[in-house]
N, C-alpha and C. Protein backbone atom coordinates (compact mmCIF):
# COMPACT_ATOMS: atom_id res chain seq x y z
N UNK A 1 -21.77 -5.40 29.39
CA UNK A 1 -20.73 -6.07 28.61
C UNK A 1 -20.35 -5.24 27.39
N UNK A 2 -21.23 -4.73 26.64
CA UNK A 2 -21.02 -3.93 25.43
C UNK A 2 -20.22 -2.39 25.86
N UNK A 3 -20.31 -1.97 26.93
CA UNK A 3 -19.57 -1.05 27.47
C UNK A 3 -18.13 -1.22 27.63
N UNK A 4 -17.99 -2.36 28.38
CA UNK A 4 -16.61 -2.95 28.97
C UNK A 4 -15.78 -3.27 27.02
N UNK A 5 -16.74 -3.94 26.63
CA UNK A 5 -15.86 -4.02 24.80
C UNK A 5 -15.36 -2.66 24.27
N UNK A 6 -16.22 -1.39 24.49
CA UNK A 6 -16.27 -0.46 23.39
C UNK A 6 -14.90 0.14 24.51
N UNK A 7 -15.02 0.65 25.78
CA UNK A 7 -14.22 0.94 26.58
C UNK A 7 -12.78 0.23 25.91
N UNK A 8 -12.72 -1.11 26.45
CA UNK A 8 -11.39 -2.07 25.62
C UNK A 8 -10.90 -1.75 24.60
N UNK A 9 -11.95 -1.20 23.62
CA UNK A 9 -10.97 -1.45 22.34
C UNK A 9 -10.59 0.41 21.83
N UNK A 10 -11.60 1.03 22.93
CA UNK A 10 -10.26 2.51 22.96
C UNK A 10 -9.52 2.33 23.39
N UNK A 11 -9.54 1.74 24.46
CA UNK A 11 -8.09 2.03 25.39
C UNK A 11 -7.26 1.30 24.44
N UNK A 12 -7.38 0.20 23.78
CA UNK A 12 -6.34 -0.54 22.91
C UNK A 12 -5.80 -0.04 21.70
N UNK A 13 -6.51 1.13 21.15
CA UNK A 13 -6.47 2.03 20.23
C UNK A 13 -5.86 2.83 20.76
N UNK A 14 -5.93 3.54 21.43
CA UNK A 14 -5.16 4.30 22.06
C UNK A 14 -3.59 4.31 22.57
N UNK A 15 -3.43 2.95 22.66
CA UNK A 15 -2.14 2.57 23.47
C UNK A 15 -1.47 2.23 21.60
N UNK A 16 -2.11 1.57 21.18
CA UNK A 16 -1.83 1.13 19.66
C UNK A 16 -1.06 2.52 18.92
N UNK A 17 -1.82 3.58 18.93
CA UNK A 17 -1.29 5.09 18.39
C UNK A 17 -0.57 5.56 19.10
N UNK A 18 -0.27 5.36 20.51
CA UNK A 18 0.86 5.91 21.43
C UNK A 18 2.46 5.72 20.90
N UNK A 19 1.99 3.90 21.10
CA UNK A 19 2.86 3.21 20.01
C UNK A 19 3.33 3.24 19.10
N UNK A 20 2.76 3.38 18.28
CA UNK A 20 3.45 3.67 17.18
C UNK A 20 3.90 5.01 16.71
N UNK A 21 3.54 6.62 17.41
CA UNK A 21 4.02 7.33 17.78
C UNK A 21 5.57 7.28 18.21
N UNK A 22 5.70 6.56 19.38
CA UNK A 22 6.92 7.15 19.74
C UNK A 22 7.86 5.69 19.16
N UNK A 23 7.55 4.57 18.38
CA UNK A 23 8.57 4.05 17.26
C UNK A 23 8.98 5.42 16.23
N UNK A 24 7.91 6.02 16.08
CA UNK A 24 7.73 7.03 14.65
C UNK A 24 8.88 8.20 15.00
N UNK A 25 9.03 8.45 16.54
CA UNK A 25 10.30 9.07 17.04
C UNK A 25 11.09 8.64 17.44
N UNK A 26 11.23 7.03 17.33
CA UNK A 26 12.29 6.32 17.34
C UNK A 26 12.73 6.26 19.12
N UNK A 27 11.73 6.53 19.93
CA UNK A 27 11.78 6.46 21.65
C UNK A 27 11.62 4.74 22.00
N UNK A 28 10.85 3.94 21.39
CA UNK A 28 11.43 2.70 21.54
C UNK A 28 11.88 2.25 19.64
N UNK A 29 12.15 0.80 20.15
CA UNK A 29 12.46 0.25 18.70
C UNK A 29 10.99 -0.64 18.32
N UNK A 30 11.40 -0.58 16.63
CA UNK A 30 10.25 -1.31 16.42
C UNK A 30 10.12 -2.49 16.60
N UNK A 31 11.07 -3.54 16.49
CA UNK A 31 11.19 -4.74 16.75
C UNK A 31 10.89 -4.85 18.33
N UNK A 32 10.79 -4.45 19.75
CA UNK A 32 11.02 -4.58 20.86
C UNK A 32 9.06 -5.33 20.93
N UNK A 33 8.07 -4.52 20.49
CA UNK A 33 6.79 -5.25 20.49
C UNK A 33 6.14 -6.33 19.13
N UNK A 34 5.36 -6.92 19.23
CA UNK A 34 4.99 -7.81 18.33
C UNK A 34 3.63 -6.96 17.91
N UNK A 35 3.38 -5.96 17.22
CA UNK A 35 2.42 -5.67 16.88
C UNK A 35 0.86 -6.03 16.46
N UNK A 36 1.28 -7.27 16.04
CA UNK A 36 0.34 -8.45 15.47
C UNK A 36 -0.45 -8.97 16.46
N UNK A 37 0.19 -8.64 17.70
CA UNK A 37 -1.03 -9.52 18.90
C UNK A 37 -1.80 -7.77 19.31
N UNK A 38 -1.53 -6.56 18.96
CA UNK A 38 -2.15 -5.34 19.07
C UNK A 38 -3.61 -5.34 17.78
N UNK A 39 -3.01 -5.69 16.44
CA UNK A 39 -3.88 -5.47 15.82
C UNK A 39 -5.35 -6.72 15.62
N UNK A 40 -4.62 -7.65 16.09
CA UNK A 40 -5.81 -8.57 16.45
C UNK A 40 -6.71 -8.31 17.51
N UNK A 41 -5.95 -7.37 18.20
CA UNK A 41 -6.94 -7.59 19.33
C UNK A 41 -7.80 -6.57 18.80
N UNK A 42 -7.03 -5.66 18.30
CA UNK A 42 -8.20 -4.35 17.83
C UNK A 42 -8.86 -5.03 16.77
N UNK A 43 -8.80 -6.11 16.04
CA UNK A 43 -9.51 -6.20 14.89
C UNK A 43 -10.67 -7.36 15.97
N UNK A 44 -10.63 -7.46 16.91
CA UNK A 44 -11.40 -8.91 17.84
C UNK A 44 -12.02 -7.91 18.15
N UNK A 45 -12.12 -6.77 18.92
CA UNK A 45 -13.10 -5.69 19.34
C UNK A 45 -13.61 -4.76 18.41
N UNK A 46 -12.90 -4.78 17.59
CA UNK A 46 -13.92 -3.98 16.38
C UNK A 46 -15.07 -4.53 15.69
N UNK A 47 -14.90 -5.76 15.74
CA UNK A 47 -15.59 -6.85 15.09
C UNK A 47 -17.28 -6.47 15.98
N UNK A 48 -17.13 -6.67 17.15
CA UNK A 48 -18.51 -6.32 18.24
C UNK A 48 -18.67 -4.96 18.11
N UNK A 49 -17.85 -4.23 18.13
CA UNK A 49 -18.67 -2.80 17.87
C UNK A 49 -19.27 -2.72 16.59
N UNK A 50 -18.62 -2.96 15.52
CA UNK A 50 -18.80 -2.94 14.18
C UNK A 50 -20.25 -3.75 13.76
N UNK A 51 -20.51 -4.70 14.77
CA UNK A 51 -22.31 -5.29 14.57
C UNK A 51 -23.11 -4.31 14.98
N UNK A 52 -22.83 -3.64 16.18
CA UNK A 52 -23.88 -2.72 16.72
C UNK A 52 -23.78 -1.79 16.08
N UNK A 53 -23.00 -1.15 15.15
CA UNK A 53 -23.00 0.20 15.03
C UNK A 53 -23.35 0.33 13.10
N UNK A 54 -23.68 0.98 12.39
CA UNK A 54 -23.88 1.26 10.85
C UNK A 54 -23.09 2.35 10.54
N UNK A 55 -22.51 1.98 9.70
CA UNK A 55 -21.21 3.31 9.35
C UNK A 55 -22.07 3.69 7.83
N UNK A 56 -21.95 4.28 7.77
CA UNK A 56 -22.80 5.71 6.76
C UNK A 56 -20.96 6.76 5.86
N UNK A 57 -20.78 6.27 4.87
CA UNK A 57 -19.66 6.96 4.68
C UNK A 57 -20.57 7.88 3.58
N UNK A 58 -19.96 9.31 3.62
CA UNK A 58 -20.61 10.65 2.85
C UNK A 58 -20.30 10.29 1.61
N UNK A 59 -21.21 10.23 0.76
CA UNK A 59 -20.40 10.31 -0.56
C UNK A 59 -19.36 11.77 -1.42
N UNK A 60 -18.86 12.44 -0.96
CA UNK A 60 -18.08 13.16 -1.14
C UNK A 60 -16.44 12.96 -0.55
N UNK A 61 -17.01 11.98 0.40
CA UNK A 61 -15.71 11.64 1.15
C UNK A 61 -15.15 10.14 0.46
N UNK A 62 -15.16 9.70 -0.48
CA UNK A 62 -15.55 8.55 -1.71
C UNK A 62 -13.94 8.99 -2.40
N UNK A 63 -13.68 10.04 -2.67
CA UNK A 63 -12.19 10.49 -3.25
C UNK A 63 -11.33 10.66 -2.21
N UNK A 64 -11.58 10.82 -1.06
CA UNK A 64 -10.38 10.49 0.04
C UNK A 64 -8.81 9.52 -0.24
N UNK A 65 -9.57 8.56 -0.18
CA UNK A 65 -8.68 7.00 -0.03
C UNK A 65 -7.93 7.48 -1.85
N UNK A 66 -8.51 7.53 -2.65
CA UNK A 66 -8.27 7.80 -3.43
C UNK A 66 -6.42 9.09 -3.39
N UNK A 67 -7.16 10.31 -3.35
CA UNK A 67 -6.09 11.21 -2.69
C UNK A 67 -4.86 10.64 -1.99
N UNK A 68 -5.59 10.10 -1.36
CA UNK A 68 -4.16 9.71 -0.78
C UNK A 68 -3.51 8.90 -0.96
N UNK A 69 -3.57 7.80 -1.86
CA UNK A 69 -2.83 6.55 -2.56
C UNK A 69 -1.77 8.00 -3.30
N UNK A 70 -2.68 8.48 -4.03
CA UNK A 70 -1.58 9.45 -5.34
C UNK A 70 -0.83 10.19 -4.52
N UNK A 71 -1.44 10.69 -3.41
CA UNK A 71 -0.25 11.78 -2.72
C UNK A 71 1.05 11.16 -2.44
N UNK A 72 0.58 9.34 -1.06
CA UNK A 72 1.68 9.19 -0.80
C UNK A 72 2.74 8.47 -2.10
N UNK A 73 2.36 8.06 -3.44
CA UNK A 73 2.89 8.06 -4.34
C UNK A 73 3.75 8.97 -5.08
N UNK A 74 3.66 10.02 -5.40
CA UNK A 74 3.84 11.38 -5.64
C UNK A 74 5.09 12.21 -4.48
N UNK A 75 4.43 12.27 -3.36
CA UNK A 75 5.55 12.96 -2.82
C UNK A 75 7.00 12.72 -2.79
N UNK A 76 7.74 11.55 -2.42
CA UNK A 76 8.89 11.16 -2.43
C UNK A 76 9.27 11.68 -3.94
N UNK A 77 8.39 11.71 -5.19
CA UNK A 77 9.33 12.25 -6.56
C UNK A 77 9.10 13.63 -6.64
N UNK A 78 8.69 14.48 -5.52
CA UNK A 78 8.82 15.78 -5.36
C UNK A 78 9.94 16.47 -6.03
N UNK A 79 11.49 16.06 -5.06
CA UNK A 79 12.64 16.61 -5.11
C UNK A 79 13.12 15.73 -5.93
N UNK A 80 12.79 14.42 -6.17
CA UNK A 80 13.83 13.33 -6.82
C UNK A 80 13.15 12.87 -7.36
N UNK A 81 13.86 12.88 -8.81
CA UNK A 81 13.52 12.03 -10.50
C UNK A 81 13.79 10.62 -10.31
N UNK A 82 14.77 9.80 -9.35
CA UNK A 82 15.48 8.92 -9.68
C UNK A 82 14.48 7.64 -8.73
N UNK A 83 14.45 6.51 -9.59
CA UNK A 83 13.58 5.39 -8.95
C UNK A 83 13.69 5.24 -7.04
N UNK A 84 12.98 5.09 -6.76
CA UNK A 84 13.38 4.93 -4.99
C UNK A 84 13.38 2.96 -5.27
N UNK A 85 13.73 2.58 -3.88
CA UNK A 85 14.01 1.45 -3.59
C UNK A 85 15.04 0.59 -4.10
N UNK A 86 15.34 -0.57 -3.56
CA UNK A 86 16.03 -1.61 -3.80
C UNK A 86 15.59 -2.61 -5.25
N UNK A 87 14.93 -2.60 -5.37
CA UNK A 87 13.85 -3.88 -6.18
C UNK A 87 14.15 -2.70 -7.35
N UNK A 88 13.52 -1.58 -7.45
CA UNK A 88 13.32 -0.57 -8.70
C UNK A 88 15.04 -1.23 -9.53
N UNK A 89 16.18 -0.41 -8.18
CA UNK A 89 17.31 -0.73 -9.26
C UNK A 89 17.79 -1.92 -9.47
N UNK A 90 16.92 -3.15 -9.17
CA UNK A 90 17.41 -4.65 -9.91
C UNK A 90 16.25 -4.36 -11.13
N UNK A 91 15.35 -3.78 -11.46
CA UNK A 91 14.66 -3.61 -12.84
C UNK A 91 15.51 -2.31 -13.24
N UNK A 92 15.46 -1.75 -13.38
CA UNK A 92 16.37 -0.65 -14.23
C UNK A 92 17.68 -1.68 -14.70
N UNK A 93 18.24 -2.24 -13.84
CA UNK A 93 19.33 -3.23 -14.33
C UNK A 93 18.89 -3.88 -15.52
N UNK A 94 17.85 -4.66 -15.26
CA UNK A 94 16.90 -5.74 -16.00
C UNK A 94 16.55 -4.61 -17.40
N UNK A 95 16.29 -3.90 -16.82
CA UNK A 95 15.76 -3.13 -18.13
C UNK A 95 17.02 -2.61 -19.12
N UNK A 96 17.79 -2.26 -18.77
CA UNK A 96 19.33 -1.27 -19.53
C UNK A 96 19.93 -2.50 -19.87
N UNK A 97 20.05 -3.64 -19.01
CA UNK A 97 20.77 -4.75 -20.21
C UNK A 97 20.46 -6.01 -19.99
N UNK A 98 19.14 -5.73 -20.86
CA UNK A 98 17.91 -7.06 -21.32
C UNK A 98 18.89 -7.65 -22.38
N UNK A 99 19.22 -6.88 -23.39
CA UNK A 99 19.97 -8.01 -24.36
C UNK A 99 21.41 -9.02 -23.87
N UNK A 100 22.13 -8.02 -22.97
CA UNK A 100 23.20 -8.71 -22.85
C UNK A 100 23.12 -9.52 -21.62
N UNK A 101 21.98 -10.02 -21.04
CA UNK A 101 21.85 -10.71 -19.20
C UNK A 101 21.46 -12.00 -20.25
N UNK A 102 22.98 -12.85 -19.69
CA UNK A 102 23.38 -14.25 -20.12
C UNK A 102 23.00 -15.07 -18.97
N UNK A 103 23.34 -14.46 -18.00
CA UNK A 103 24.26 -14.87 -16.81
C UNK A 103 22.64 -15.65 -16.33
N UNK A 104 23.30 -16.77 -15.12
CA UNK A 104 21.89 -17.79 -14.15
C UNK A 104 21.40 -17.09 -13.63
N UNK A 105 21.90 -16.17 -13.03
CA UNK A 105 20.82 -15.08 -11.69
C UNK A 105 20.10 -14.46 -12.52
N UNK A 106 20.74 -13.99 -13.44
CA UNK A 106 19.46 -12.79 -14.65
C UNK A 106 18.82 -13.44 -15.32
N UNK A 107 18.89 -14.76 -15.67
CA UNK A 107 17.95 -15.24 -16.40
C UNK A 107 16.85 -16.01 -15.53
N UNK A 108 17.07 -16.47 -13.87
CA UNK A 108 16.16 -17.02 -13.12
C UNK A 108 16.01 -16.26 -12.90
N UNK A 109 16.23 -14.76 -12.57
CA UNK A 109 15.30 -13.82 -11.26
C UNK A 109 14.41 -13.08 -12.37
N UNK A 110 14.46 -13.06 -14.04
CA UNK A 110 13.37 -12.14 -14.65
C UNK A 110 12.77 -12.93 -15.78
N UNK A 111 11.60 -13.46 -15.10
CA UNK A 111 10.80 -13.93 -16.79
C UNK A 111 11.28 -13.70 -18.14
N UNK A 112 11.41 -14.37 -19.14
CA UNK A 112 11.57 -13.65 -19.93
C UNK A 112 10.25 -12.49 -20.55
N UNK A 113 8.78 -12.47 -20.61
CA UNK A 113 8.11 -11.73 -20.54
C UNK A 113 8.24 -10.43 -20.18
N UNK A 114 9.03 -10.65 -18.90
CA UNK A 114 9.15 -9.23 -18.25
C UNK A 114 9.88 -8.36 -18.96
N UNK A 115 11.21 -8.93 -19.61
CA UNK A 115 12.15 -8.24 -20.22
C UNK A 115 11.48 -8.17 -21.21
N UNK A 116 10.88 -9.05 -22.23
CA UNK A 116 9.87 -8.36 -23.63
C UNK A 116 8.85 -7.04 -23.06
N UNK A 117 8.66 -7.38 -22.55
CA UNK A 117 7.50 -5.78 -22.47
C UNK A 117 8.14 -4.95 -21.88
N UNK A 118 9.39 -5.36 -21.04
CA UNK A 118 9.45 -3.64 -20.26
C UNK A 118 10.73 -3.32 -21.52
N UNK A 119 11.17 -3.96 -22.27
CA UNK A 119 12.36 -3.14 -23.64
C UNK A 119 11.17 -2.53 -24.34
N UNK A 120 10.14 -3.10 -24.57
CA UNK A 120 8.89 -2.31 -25.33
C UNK A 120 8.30 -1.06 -24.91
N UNK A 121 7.96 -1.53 -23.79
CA UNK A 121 7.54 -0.11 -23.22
C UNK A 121 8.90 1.53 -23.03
N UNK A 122 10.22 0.51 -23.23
CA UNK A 122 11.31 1.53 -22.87
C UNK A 122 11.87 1.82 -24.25
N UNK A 123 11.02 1.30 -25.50
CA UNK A 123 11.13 1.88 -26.56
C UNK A 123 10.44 2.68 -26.58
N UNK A 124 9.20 3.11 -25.98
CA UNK A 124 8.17 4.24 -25.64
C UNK A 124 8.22 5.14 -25.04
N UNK A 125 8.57 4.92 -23.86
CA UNK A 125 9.50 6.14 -22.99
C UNK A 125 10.69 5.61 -21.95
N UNK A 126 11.06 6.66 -21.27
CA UNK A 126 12.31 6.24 -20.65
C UNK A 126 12.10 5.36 -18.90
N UNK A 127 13.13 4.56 -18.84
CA UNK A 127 13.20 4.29 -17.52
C UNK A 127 12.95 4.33 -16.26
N UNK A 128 13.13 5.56 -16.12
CA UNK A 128 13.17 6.18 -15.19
C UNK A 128 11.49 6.33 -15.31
N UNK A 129 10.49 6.85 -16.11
CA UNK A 129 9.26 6.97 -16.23
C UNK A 129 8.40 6.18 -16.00
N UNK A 130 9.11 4.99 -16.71
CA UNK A 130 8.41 3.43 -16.68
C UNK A 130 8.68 3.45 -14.91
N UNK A 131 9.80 3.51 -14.26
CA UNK A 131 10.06 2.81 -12.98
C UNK A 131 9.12 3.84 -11.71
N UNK A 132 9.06 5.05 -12.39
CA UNK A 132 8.96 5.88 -11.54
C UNK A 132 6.77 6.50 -11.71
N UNK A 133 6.40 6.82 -12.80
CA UNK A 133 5.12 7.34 -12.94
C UNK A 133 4.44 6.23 -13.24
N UNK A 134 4.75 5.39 -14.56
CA UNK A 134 4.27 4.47 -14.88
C UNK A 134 3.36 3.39 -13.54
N UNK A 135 5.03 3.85 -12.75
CA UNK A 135 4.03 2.40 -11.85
C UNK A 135 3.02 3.63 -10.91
N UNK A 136 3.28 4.41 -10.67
CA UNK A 136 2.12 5.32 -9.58
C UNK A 136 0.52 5.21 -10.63
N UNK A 137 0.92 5.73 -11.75
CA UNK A 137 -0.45 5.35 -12.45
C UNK A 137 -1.17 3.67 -12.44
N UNK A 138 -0.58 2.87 -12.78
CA UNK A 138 -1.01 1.43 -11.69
C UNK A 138 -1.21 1.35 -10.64
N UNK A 139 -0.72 1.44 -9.68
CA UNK A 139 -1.12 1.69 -8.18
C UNK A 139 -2.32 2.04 -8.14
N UNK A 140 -2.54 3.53 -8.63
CA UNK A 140 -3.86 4.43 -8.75
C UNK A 140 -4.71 3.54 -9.76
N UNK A 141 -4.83 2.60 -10.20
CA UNK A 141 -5.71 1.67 -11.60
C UNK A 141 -6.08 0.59 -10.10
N UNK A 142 -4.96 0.12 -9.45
CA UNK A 142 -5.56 -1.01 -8.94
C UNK A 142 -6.02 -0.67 -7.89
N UNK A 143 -6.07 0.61 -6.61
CA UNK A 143 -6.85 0.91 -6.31
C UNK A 143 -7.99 1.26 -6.83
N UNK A 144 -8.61 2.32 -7.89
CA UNK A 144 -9.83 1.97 -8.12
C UNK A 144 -10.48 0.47 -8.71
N UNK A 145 -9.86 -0.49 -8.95
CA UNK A 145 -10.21 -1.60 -9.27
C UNK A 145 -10.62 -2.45 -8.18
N UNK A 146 -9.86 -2.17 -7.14
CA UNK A 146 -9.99 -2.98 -5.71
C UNK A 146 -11.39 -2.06 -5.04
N UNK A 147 -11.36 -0.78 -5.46
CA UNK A 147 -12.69 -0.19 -4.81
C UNK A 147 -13.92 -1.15 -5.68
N UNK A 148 -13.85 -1.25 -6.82
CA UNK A 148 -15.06 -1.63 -7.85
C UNK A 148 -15.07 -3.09 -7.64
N UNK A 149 -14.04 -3.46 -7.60
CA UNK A 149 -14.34 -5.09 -6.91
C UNK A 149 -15.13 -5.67 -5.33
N UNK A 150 -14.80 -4.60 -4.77
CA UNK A 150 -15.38 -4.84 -3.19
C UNK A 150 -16.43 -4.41 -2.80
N UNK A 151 -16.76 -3.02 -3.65
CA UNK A 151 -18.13 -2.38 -3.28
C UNK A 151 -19.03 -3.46 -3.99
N UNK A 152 -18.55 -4.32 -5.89
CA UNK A 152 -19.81 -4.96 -5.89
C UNK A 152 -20.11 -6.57 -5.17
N UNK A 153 -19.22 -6.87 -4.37
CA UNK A 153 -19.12 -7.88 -3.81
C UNK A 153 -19.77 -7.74 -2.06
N UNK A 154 -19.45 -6.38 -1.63
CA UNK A 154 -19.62 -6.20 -0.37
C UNK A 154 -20.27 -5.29 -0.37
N UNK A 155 -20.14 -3.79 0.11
CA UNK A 155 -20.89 -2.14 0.17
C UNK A 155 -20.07 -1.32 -0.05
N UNK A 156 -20.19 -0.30 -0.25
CA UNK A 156 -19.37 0.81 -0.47
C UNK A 156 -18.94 1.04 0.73
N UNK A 157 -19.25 0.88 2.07
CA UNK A 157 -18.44 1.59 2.80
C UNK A 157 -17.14 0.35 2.88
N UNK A 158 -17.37 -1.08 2.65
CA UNK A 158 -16.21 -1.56 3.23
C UNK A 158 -15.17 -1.50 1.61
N UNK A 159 -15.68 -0.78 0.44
CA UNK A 159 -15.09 -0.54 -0.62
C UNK A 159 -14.26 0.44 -0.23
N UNK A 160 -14.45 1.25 0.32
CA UNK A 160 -14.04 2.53 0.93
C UNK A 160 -12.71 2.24 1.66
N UNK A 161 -13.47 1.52 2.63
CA UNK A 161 -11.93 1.07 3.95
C UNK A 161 -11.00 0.29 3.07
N UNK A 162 -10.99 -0.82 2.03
CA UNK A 162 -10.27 -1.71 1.69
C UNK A 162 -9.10 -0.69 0.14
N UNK A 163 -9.51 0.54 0.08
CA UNK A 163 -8.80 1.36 -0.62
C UNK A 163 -7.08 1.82 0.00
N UNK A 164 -7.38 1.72 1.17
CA UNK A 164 -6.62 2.03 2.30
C UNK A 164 -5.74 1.08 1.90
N UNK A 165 -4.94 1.02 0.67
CA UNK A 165 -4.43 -0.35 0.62
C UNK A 165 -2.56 -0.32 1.16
């Protein structure tokens, strides 16, 4: 039986990365599968391997997860200074005209809090900094926070995996 599981949940892994491979080349669409009945199943067979087996993570390999939060943060402002996303330029809005947003939508869609600290902080530096580094340096705070929360609640190795955020 423990054969037939570990067997299952490669082959389901396997078909899982195929998958999402050729969405990633756009050979099917993403919407055409429900992914969610893939990752349960892999998370239902990992679950039985994951009793039998002891994962041992190196401690050198401890800055991994780490690395790579900042990389994939970082790269997209490689070539470009300017905030990415949708959401960024309704705060840059929020932020450039905090004093003059009268209006119902600007005053229900932003705390007023929000607008006190982010004119504060954009008396400190600029916009674009706040929208753009500011938040990668958070990101990188609440991952190591989410590592220090889970390793002392759980172990370091599942501190490790839950970085992966």
């Amino acid at each position: 039986m423990k054969q037939i599981i570990n067997k299952t949940f490669y082959c389901l892994l396997v078909v899982y990365i195929v998958l999402i491979l050729l969405i990633s080349f756009k050979v099917i669409s993403k919407y055409t599968l429900h992914f969610e009945i893939f990752s349960f199943l892999l998370a239902a067979f990992s679950i039985f391997i994951a009793k039998k087996q002891k994962i041992e993570i190196n401690e050198k390999l401890i800055f991994i997860p780490l690395i790579i939060v900042i990389l994939s943060r970082f790269i997209p402002y490689l070539t470009n200074s300017i905030p990415l996303g949708y959401d960024v330029g309704i705060y840059k809005y929020a932020i450039e005209s905090f004093p003059n947003l009268i209006d119902k939508w600007s005053l229900g869609t932003f705390p007023p809090l929000f607008l006190i600290l982010t004119s504060l902080i954009n008396k400190l530096t600029t916009i674009n900094f706040t929208l753009t580094l500011f938040l990668i340096i958070l990101e990188v705070i609440l991952s190591l926070v989410l590592y220090i929360t889970v390793k002392s609640y759980f172990n370091k190795e599942s501190a490790f995996f839950a970085r992966y955020q």
